[in-house]
Protein backbone atom coordinates (compact mmCIF):
# COMPACT_ATOMS: atom_id res chain seq x y z
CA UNK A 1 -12.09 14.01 18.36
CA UNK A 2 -14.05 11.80 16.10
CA UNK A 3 -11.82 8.37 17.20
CA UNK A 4 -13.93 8.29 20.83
CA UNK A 5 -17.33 9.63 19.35
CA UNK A 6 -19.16 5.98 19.35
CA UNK A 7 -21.01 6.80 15.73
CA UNK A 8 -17.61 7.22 14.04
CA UNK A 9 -16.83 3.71 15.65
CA UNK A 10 -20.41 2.55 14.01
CA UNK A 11 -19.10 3.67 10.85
CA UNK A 12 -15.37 2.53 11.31
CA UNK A 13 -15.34 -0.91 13.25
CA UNK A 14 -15.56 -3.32 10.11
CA UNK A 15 -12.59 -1.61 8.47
CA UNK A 16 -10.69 -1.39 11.91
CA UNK A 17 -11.45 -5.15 12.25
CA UNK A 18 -10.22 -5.76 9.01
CA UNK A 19 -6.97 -3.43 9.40
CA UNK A 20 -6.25 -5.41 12.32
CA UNK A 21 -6.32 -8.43 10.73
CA UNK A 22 -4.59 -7.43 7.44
CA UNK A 23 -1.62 -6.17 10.25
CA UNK A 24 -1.70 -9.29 12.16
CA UNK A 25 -1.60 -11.19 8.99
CA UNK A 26 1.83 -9.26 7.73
CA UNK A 27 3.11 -9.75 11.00
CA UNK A 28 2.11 -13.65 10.88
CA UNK A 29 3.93 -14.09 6.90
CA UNK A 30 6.68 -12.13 7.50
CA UNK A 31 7.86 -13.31 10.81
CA UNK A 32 7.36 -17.08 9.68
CA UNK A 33 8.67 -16.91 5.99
CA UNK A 34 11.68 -14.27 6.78
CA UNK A 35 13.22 -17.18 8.58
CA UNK A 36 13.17 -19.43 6.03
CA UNK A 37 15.66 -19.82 3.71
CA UNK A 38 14.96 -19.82 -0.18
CA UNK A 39 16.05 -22.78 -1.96
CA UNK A 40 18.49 -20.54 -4.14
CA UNK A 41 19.92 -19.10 -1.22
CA UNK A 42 20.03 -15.76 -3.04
CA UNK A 43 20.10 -12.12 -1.11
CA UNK A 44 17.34 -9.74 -2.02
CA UNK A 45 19.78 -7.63 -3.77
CA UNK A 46 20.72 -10.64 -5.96
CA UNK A 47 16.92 -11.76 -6.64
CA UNK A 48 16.35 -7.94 -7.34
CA UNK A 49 19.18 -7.47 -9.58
CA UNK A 50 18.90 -11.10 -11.10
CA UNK A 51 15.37 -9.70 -11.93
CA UNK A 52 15.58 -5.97 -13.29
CA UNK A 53 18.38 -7.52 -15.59
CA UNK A 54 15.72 -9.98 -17.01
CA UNK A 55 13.37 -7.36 -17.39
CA UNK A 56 15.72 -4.80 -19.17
CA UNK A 57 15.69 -2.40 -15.89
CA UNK A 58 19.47 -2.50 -15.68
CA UNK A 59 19.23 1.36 -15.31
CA UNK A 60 17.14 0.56 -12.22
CA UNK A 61 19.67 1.23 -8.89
CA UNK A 62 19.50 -0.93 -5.86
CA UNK A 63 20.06 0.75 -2.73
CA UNK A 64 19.89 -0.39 1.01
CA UNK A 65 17.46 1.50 3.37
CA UNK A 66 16.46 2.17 6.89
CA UNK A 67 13.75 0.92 9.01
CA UNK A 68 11.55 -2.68 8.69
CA UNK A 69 9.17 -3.25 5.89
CA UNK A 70 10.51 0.17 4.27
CA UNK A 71 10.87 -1.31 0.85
CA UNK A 72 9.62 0.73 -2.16
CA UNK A 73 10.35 1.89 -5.60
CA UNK A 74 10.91 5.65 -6.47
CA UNK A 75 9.80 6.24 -9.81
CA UNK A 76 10.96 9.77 -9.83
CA UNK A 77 14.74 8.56 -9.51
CA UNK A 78 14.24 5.23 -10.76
CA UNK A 79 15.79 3.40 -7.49
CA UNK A 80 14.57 0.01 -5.42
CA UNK A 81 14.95 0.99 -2.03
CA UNK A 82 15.21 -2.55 0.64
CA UNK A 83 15.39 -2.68 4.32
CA UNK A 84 18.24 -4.41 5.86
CA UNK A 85 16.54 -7.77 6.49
CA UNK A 86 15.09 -7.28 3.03
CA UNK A 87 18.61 -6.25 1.03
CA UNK A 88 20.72 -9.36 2.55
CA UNK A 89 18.73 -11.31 3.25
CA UNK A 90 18.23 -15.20 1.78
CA UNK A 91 14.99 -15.80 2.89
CA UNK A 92 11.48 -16.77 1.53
CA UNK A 93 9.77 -13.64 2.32
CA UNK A 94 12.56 -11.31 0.69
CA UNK A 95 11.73 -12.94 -3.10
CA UNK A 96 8.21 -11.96 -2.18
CA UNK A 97 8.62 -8.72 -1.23
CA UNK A 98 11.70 -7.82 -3.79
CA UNK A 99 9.31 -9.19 -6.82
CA UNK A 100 6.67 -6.80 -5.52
CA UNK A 101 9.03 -3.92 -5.68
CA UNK A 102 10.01 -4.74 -8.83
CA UNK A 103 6.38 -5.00 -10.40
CA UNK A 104 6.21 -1.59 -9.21
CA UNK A 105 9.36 -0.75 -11.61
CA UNK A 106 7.75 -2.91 -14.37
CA UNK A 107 4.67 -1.10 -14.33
CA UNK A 108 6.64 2.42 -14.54
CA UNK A 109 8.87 1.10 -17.70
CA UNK A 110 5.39 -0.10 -19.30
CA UNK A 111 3.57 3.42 -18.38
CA UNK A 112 1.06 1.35 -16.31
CA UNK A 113 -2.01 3.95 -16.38
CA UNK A 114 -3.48 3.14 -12.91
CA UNK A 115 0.46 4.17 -11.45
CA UNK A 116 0.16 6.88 -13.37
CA UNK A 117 -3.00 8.35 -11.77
CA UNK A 118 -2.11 6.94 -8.60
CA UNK A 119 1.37 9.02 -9.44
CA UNK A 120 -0.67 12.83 -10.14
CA UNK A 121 -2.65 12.12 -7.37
CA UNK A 122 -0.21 11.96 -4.97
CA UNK A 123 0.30 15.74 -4.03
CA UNK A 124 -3.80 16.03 -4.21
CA UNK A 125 -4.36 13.58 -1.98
CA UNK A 126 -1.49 15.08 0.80
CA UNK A 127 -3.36 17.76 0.53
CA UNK A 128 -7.10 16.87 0.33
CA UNK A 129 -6.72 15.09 3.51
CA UNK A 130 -4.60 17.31 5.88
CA UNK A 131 -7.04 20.31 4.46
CA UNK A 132 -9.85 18.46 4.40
CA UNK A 133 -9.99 17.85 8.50
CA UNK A 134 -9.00 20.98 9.06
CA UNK A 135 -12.29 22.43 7.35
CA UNK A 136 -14.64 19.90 8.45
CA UNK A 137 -13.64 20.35 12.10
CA UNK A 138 -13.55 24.04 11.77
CA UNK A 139 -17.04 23.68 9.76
CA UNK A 140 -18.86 21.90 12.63
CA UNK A 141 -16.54 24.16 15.23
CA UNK A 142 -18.49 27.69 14.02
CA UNK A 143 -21.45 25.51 12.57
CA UNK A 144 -21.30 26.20 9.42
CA UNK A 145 -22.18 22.96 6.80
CA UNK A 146 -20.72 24.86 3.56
CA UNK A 147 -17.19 24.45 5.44
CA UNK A 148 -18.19 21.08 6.51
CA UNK A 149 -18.76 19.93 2.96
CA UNK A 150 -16.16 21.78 1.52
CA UNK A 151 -13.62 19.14 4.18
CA UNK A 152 -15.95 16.56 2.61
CA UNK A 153 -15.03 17.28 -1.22
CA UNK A 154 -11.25 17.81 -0.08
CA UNK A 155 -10.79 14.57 2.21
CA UNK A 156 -12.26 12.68 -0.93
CA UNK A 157 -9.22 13.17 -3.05
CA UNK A 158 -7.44 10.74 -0.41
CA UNK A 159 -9.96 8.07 -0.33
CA UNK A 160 -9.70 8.02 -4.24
CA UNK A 161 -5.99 7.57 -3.76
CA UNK A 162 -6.48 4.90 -1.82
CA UNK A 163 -8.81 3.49 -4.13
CA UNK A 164 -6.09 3.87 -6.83
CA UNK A 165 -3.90 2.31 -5.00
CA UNK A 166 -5.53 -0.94 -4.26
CA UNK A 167 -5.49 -1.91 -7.81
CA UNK A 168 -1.80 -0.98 -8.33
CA UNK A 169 -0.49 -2.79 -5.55
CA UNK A 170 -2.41 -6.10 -6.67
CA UNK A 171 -1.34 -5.88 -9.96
CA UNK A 172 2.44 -5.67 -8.53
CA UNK A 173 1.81 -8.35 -6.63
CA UNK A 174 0.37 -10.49 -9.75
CA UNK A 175 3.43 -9.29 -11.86
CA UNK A 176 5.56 -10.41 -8.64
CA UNK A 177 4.33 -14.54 -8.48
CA UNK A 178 4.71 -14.51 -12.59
CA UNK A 179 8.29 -13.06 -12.25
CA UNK A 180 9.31 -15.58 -9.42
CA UNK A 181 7.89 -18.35 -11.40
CA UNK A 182 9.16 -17.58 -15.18
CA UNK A 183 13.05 -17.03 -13.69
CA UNK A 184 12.83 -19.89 -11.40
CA UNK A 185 13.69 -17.76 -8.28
CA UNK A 186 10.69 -20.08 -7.14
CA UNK A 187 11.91 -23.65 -7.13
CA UNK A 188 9.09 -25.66 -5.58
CA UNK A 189 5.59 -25.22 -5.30
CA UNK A 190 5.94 -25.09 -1.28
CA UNK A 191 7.80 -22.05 -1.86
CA UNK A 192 5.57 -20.51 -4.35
CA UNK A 193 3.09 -20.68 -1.63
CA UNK A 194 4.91 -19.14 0.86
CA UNK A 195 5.89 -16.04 -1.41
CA UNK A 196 2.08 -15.92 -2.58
CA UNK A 197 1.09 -16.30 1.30
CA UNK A 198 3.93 -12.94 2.06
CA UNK A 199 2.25 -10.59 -0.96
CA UNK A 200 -1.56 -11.84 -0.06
CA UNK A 201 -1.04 -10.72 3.41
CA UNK A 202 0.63 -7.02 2.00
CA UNK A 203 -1.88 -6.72 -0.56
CA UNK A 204 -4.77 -7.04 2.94
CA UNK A 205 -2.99 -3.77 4.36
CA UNK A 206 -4.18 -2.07 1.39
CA UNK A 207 -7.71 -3.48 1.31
CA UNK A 208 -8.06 -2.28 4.57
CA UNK A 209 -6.88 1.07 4.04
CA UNK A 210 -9.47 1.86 1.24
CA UNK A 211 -11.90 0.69 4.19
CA UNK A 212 -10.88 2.84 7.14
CA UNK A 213 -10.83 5.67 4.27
CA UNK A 214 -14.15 5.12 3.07
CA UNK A 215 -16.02 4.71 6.55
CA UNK A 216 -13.97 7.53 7.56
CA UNK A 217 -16.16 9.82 4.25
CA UNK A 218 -19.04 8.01 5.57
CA UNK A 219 -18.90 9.44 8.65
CA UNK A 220 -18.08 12.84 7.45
CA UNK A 221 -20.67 12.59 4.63
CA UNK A 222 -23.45 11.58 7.34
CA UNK A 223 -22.27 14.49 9.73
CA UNK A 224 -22.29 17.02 6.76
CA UNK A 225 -26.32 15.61 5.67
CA UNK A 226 -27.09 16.36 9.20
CA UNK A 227 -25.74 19.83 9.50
CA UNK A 228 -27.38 20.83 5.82
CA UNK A 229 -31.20 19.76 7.33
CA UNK A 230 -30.52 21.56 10.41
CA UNK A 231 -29.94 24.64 8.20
């Protein structure tokens, strides 16, 4: 409904460029470094484990998991999970992304506070912004701007996620290029460039997520101001 009206795409266009970009960009590092082979000709499952073992995350568990560009930690059961091209794979762009993973892992052993929010947020946000539609569509539906600014105050919970986020990926990503670096995974500063070039491009995606989400409440917030003069 809102995608096609042209204010929303007043609102929306500089974080859809940037989305765009940040995708393009992943695409671009991922494509060009996943077929290049690190120097240490290591799997991701032996960087990972090479890592978590240095890091005294032994209890950490490794598995293999569906899909392309599925990689993530679960704190909850303390397990890395890797896509195929991620798990065996010897390339450049599988240190990157393994070394990200496992910054995520480092900042649950160290109780990193930002993960931690980002962690109680997560059933909030779910449902902030599946409610949150539903009552600021149904608000402007009967014409009513309490409902509209009661979607307002619910879809907010998910653009603070993503604001939570943002700072929690980068500093995964930080932990990531000082990890590579300190065990030597990283031989040569050609390659330390291409892993920083793999987790610059990720770390866009989530820049331009907090975007879309806050031009989305910008819209929302704009439609609701409207409603409440007309009233």
């Amino acid at each position: 409904m809102f995608f096609f009206d042209p204010l929303y795409l007043l609102f929306a266009a500089p974080a859809l460029v940037v989305m765009f970009y940040a995708q393009a960009k992943v695409r671009s590092a991922y494509g060009k470094y996943s077929r290049v082979k690190n120097m240490k000709g290591i799997t991701g499952y032996e960087a990972a484990r090479t890592l978590l073992d240095v890091h005294g995350l032994g209890q950490v568990k490794i598995e293999e998991h569906p899909g392309v560009l599925t990689d993530h930690y679960d704190p909850r059961r303390k397990v890395l999970r890797f896509s195929r091209d991620i798990y065996g794979s010897a390339s450049v762009a599988s240190l990157g992304i393994v070394a990200h993973e496992i910054g995520h892992a480092l900042q649950d052993q160290l109780g990193y506070a930002p993960m931690r929010v980002r962690a109680a947020l997560v059933p909030v946000a779910n449902v902030g912004s599946s409610l949150g539609y539903i009552f600021f569509i149904l608000g402007v539906i009967v014409g009513v701007a309490g409902l509209v600014w009661a979607g307002v105050a619910l879809f907010s919970a998910g653009v603070l996620f993503s604001l939570v986020t943002l700072p929690v990926e980068l500093d995964a990503s930080r932990r990531a290029k000082q990890m590579l670096q300190a065990t030597g995974l990283v031989v040569s500063a050609e390659e330390g460039r291409a892993t920083s070039a793999v987790l610059s491009a990720a770390a866009l995606t989530y820049v331009a997520a907090l975007l879309q989400a806050v031009a989305s409440l910008a819209y929302f917030v704009f439609l609701a101001l409207g409603m409440s003069r007309r009233d």
